[in-house]
PDB file of N, CA and C in Angstrom:
ATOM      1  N   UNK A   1       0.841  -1.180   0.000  1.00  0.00           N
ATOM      2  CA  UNK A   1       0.000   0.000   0.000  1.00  0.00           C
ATOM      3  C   UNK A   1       0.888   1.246   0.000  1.00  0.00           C
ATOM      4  N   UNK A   2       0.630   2.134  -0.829  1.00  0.00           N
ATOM      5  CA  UNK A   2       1.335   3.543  -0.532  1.00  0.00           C
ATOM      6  C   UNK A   2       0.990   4.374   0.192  1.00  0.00           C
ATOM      7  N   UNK A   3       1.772   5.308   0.884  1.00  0.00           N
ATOM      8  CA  UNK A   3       1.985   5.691   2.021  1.00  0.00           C
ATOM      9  C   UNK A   3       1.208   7.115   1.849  1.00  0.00           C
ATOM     10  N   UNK A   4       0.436   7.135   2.682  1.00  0.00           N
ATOM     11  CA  UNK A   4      -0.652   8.931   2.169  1.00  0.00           C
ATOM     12  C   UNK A   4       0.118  10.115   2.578  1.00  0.00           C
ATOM     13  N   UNK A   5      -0.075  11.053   1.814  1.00  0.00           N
ATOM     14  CA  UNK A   5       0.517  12.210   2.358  1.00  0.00           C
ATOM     15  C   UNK A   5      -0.207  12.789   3.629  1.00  0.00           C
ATOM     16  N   UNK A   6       0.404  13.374   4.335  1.00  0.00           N
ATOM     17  CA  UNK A   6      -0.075  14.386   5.336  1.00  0.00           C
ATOM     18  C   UNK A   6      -1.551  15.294   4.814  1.00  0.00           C
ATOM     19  N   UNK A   7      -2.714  14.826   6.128  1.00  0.00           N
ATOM     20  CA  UNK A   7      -3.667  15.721   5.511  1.00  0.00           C
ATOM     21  C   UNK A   7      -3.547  17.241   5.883  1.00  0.00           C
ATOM     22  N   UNK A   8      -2.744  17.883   6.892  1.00  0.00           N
ATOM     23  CA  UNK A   8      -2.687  18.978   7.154  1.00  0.00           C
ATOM     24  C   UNK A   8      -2.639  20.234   6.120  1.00  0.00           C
ATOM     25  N   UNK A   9      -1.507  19.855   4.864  1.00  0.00           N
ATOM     26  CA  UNK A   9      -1.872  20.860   3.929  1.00  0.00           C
ATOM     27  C   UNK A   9      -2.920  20.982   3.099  1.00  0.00           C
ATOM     28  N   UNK A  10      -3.750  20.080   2.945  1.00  0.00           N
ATOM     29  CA  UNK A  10      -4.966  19.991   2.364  1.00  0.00           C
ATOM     30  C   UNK A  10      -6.116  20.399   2.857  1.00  0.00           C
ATOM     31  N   UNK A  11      -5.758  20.182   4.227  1.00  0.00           N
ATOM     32  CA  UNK A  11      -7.162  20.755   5.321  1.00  0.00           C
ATOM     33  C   UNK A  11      -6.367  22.768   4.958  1.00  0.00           C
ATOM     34  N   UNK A  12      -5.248  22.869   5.397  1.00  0.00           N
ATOM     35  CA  UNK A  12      -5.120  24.670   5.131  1.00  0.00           C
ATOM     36  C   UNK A  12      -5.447  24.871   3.554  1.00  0.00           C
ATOM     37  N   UNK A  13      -5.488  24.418   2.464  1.00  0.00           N
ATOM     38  CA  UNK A  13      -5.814  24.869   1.218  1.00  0.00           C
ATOM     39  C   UNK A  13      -7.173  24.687   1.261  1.00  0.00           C
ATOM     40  N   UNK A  14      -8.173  23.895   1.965  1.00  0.00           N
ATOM     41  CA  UNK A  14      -9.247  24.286   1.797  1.00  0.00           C
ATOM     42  C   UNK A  14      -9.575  25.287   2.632  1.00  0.00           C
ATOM     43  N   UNK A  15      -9.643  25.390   3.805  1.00  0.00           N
ATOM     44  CA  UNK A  15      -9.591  26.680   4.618  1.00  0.00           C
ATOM     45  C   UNK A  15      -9.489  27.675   4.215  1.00  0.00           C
ATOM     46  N   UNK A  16      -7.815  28.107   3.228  1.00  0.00           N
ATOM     47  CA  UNK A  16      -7.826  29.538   2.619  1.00  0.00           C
ATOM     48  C   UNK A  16      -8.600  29.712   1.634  1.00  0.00           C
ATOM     49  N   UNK A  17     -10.082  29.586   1.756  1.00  0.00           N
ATOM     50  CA  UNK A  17     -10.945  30.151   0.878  1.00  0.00           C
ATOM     51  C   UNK A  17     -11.360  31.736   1.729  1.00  0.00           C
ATOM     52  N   UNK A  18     -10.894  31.427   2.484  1.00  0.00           N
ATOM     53  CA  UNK A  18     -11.424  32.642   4.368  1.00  0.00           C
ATOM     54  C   UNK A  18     -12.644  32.541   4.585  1.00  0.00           C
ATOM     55  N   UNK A  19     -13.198  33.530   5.062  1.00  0.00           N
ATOM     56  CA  UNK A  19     -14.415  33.653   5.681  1.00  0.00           C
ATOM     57  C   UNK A  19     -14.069  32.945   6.961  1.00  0.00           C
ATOM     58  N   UNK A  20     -15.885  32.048   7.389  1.00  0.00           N
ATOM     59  CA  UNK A  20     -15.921  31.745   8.426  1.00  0.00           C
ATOM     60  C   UNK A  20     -16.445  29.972   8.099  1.00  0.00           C
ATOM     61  N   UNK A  21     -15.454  29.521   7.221  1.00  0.00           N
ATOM     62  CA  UNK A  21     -15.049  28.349   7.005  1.00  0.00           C
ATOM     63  C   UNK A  21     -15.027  27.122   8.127  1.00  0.00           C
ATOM     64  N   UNK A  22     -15.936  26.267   8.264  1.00  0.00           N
ATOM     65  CA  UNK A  22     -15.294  25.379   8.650  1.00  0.00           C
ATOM     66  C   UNK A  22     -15.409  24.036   7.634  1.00  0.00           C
ATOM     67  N   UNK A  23     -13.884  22.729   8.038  1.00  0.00           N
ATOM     68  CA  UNK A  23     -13.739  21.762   6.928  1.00  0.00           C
ATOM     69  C   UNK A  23     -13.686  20.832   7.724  1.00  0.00           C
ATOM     70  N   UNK A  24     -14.623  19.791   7.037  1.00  0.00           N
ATOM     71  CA  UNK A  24     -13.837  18.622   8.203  1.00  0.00           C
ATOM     72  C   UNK A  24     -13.363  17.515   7.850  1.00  0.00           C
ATOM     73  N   UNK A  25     -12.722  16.946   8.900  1.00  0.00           N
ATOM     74  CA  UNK A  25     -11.887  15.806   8.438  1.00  0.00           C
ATOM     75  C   UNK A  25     -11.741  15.370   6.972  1.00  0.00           C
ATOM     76  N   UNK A  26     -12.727  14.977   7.066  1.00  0.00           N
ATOM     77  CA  UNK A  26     -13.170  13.668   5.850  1.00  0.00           C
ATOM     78  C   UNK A  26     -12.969  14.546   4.482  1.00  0.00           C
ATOM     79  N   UNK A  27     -13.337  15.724   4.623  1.00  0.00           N
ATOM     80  CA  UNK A  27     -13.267  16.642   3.416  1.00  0.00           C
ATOM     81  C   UNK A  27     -11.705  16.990   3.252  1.00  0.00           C
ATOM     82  N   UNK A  28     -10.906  17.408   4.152  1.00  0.00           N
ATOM     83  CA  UNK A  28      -9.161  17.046   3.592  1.00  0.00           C
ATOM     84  C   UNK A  28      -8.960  16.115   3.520  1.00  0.00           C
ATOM     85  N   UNK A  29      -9.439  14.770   4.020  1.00  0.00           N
ATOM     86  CA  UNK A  29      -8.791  13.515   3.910  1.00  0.00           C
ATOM     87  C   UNK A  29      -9.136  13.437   2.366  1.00  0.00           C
ATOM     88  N   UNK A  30      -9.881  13.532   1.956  1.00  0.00           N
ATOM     89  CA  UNK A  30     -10.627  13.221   0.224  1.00  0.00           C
ATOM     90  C   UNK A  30     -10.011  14.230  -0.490  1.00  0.00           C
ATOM     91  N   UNK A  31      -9.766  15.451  -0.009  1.00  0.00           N
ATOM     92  CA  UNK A  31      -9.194  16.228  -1.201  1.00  0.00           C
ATOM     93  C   UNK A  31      -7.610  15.429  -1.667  1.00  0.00           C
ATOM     94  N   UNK A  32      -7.179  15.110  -0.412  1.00  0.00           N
ATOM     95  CA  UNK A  32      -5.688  14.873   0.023  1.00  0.00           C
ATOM     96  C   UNK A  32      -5.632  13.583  -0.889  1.00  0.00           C
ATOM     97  N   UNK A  33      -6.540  12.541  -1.189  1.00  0.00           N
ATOM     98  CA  UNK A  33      -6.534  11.688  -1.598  1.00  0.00           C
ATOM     99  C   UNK A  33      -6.749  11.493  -3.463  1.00  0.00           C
ATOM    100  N   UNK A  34      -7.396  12.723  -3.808  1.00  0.00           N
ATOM    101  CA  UNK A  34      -7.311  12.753  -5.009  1.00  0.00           C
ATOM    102  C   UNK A  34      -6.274  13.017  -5.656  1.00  0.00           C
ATOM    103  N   UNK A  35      -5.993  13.921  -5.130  1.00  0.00           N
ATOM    104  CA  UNK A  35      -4.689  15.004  -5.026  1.00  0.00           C
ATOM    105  C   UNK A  35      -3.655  13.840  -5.712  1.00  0.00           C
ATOM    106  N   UNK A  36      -3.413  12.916  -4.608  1.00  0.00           N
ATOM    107  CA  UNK A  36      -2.580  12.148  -4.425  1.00  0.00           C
ATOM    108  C   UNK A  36      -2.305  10.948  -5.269  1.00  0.00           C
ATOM    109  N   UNK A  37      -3.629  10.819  -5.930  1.00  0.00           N
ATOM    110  CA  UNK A  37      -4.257   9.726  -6.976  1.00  0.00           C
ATOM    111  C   UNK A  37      -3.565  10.575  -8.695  1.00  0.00           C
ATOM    112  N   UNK A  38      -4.254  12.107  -8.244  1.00  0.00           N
ATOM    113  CA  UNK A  38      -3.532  12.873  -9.407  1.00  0.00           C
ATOM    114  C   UNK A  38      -2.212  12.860  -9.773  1.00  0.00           C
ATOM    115  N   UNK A  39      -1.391  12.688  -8.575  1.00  0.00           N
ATOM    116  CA  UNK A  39      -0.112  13.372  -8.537  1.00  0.00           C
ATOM    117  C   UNK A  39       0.477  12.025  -9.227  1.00  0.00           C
ATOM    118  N   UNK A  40      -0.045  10.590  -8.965  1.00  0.00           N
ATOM    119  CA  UNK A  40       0.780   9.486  -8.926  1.00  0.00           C
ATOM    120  C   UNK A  40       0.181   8.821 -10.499  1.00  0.00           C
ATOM    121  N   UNK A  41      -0.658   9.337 -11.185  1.00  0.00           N
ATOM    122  CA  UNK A  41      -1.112   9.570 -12.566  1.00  0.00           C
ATOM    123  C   UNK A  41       0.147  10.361 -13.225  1.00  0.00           C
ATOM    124  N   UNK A  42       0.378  10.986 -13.283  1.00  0.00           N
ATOM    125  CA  UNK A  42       1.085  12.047 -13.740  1.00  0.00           C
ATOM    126  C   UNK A  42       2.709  12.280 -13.407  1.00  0.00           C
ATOM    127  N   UNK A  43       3.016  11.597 -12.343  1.00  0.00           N
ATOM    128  CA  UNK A  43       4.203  11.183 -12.462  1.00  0.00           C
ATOM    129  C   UNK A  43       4.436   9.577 -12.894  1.00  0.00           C
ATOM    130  N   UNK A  44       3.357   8.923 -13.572  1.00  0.00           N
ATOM    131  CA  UNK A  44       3.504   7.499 -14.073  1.00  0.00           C
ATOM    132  C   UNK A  44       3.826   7.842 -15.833  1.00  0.00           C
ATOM    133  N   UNK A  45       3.281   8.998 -15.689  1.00  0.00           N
ATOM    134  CA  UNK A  45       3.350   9.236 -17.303  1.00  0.00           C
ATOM    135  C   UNK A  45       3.978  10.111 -17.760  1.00  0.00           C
ATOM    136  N   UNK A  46       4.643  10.891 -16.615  1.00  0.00           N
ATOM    137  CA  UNK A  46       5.995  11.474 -17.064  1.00  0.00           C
ATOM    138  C   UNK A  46       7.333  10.432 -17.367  1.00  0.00           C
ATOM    139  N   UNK A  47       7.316   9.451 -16.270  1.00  0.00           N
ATOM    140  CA  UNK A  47       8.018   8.061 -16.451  1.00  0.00           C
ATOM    141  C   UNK A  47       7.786   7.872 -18.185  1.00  0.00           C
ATOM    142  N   UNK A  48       6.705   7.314 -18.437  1.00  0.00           N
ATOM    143  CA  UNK A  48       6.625   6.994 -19.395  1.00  0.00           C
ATOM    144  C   UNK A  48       7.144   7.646 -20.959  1.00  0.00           C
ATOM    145  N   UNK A  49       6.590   9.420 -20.509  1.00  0.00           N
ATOM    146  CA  UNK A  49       7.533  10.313 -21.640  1.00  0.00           C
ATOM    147  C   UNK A  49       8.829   9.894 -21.325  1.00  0.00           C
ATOM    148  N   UNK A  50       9.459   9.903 -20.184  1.00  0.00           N
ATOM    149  CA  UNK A  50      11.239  10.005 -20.310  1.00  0.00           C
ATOM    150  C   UNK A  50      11.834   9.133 -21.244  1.00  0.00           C
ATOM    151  N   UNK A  51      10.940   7.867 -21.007  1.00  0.00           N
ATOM    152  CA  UNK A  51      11.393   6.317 -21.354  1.00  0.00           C
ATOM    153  C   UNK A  51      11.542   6.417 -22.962  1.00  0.00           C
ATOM    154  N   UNK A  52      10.366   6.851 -22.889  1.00  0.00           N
ATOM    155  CA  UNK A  52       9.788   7.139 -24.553  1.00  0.00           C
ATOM    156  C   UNK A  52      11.381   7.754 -25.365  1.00  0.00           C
ATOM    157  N   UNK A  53      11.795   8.560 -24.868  1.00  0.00           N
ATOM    158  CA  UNK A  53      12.650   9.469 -25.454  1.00  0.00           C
ATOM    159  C   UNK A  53      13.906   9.174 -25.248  1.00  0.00           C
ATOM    160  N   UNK A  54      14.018   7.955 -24.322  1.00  0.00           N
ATOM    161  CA  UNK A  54      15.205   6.623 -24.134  1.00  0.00           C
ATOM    162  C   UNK A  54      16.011   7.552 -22.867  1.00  0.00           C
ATOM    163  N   UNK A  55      15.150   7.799 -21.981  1.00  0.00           N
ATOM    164  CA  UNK A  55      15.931   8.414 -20.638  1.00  0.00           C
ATOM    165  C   UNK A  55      15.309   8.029 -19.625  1.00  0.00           C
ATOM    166  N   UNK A  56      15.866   7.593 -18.759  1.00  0.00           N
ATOM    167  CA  UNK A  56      15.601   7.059 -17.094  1.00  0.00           C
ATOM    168  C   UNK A  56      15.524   8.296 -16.210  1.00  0.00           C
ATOM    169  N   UNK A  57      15.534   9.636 -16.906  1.00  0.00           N
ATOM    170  CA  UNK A  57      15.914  10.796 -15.790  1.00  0.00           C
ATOM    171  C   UNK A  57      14.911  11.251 -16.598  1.00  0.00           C
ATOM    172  N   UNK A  58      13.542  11.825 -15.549  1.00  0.00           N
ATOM    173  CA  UNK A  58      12.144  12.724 -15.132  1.00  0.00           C
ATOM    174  C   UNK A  58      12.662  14.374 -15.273  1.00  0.00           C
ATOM    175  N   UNK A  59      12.397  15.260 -16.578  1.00  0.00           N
ATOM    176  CA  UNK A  59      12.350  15.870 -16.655  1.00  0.00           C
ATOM    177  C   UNK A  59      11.439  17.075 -16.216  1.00  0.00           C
ATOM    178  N   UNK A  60      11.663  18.525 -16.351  1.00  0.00           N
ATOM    179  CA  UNK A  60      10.547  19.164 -15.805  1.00  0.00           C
ATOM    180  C   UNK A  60       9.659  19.130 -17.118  1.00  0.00           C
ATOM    181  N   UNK A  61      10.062  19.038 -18.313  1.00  0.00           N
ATOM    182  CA  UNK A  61       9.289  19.198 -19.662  1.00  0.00           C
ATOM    183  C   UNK A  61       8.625  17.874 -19.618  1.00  0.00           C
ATOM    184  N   UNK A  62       8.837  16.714 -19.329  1.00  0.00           N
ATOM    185  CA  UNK A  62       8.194  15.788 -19.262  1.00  0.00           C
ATOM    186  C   UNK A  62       6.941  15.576 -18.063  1.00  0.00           C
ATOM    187  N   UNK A  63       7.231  16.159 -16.915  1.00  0.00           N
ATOM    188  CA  UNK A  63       6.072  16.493 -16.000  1.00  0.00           C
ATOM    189  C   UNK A  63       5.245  17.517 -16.493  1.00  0.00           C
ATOM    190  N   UNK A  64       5.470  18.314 -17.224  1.00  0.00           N
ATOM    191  CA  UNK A  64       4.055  19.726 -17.961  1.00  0.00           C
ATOM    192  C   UNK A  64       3.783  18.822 -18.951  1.00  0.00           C
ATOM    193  N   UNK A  65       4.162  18.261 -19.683  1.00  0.00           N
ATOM    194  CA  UNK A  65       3.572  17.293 -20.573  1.00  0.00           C
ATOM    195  C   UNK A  65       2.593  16.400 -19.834  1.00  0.00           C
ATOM    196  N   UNK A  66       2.883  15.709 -19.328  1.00  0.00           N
ATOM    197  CA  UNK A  66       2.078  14.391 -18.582  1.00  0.00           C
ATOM    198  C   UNK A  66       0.802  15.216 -17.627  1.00  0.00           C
ATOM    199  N   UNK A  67       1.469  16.643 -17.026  1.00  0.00           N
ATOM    200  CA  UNK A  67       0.449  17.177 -16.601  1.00  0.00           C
ATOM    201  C   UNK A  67      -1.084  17.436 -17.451  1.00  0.00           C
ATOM    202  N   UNK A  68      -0.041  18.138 -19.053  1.00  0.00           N
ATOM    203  CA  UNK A  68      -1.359  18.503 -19.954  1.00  0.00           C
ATOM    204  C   UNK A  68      -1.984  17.561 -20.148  1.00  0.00           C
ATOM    205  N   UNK A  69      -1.346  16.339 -20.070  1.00  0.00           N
ATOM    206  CA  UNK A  69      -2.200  14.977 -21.104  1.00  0.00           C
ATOM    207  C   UNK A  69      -3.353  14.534 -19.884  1.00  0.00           C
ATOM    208  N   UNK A  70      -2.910  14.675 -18.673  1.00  0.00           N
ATOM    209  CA  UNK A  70      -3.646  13.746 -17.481  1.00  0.00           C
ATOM    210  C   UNK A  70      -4.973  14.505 -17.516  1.00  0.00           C
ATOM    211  N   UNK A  71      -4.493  16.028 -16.593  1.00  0.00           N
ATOM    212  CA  UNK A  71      -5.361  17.417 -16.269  1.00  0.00           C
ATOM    213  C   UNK A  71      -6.619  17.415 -17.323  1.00  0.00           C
ATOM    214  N   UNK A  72      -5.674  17.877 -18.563  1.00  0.00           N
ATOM    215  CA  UNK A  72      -6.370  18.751 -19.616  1.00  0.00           C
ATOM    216  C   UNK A  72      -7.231  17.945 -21.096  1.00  0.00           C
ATOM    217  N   UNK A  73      -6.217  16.915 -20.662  1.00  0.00           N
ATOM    218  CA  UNK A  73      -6.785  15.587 -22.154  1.00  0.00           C
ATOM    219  C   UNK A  73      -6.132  16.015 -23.565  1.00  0.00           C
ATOM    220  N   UNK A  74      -4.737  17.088 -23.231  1.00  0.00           N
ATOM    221  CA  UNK A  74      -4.060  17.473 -24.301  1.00  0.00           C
ATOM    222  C   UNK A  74      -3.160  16.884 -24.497  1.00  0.00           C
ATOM    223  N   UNK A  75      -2.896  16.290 -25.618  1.00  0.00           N
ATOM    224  CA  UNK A  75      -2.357  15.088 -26.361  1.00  0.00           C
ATOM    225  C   UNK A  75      -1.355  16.081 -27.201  1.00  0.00           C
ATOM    226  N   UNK A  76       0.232  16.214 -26.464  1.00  0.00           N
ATOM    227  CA  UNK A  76       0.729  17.227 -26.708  1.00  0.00           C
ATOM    228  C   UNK A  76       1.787  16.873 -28.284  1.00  0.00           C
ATOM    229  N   UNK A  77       1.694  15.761 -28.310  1.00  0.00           N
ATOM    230  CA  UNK A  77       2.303  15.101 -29.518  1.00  0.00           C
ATOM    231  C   UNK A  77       2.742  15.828 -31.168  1.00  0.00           C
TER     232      UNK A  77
END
């Protein structure tokens, strides 16, 4: 099983919407978890650009790529 990130920054990014906010648990635990689902999408397919291009080393051009393709459904090709 992989290891979850900390929900604390997820509970303060929902919070800084201000006002008189309250969030609870379950609502950072779930943001924290998509988040996290996103993040591990998108660094599977930055892997995959590097490879593609015959490199074992994760570029930053290869993470905005994998970002557009995951995020946006832009097929940057």
């Amino acid at each position: 099983m992989r290891k979850k990130l900390p929900v604390a920054p997820f509970d303060r990014a929902l919070r800084a919407v201000g006002g008189d906010v309250r969030v609870s648990r379950k609502a950072s635990e779930t943001l924290r978890d998509h988040v996290q689902r996103l993040a591990e999408e998108i660094g599977k397919r930055a892997g995959e650009i590097a490879a593609s291009r015959g490199s074992r080393f994760v570029e930053r051009a290869d993470v905005e790529r994998a970002f557009a393709e995951v995020v946006f459904g832009i097929d940057s090709d």
